[in-house]
N, C-alpha and C. Protein backbone atom coordinates (compact mmCIF):
# COMPACT_ATOMS: atom_id res chain seq x y z
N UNK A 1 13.04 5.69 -51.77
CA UNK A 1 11.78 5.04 -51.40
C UNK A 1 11.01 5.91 -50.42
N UNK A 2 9.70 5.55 -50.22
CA UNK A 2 9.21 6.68 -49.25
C UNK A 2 9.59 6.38 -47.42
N UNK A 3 10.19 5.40 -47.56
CA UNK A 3 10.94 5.10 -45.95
C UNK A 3 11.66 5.89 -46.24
N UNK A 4 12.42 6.17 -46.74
CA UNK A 4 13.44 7.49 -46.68
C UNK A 4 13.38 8.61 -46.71
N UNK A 5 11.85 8.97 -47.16
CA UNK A 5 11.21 10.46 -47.30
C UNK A 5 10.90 10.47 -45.88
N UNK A 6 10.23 9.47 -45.57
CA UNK A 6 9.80 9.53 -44.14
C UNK A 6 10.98 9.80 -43.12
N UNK A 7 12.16 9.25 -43.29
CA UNK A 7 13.15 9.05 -42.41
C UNK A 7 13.44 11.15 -42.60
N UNK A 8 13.81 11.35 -43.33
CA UNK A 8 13.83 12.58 -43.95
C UNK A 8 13.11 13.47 -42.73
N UNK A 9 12.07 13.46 -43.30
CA UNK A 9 10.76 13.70 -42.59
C UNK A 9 11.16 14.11 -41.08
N UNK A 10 11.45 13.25 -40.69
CA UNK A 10 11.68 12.84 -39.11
C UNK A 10 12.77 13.60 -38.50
N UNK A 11 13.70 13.43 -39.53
CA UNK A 11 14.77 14.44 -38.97
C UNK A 11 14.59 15.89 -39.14
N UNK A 12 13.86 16.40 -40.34
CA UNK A 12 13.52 17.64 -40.37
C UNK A 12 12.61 17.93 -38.75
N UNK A 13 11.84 17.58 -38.96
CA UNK A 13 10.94 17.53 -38.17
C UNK A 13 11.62 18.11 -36.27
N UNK A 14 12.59 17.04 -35.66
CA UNK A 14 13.25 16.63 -34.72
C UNK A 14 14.28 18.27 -34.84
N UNK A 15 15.12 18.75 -35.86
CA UNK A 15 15.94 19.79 -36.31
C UNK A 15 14.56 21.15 -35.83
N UNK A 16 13.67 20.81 -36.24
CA UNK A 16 12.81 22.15 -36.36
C UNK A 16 12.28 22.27 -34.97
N UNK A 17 12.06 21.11 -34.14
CA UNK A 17 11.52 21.33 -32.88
C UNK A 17 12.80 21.83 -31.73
N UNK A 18 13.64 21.74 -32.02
CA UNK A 18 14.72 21.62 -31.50
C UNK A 18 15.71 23.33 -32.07
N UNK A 19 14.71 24.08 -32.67
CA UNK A 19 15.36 25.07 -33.14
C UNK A 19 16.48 25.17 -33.42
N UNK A 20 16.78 24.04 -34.68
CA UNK A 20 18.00 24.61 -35.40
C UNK A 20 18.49 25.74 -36.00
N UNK A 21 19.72 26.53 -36.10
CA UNK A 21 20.00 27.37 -36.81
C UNK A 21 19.84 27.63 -38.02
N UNK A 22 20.09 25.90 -38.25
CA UNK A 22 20.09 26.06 -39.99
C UNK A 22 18.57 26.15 -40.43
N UNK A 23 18.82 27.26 -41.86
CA UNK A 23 17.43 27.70 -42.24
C UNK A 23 16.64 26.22 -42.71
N UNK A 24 15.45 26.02 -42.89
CA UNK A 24 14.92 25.35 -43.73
C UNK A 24 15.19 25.23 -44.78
N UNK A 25 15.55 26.26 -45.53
CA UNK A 25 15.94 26.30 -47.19
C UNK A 25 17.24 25.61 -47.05
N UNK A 26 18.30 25.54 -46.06
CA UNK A 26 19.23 24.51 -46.36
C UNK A 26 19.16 23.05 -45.47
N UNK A 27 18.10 23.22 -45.29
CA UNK A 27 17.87 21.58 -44.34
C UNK A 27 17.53 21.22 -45.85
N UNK A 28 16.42 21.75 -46.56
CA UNK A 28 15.94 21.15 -47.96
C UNK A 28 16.76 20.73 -48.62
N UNK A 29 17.76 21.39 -48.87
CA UNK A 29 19.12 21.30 -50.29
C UNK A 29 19.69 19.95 -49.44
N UNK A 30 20.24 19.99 -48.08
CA UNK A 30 20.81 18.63 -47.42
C UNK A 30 19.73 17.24 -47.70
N UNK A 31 18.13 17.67 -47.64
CA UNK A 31 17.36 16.82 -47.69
C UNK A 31 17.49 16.24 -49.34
N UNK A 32 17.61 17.19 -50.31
CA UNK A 32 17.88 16.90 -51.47
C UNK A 32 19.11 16.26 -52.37
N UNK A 33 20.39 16.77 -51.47
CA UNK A 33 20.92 15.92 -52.10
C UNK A 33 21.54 14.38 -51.12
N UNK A 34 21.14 14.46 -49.99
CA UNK A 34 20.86 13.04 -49.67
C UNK A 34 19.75 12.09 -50.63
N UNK A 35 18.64 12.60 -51.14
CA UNK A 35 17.75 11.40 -51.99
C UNK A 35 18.41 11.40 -53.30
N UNK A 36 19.42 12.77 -53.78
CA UNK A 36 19.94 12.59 -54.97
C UNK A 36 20.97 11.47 -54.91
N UNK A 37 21.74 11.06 -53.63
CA UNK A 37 22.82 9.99 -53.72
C UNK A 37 22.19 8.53 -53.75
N UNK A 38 22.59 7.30 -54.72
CA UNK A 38 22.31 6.08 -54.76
C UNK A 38 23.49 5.37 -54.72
């Protein structure tokens, strides 16, 4: 649902201000297969 894109969202977001290590390209794949699980 898009509450969950949003939730998504938020944590990317919070990870990136916070200069995570992890690249973006694997925050995405984590972001992806969290919406892939039902």
């Amino acid at each position: 649902s898009d509450d969950r894109l949003l939730e998504l969202a938020q944590i990317l977001n919070i990870l990136d201000d916070t200069q995570h290590q992890m690249s973006k390209e694997n925050l995405l794949g984590i972001a992806n297969g969290l919406l892939g699980r039902k």
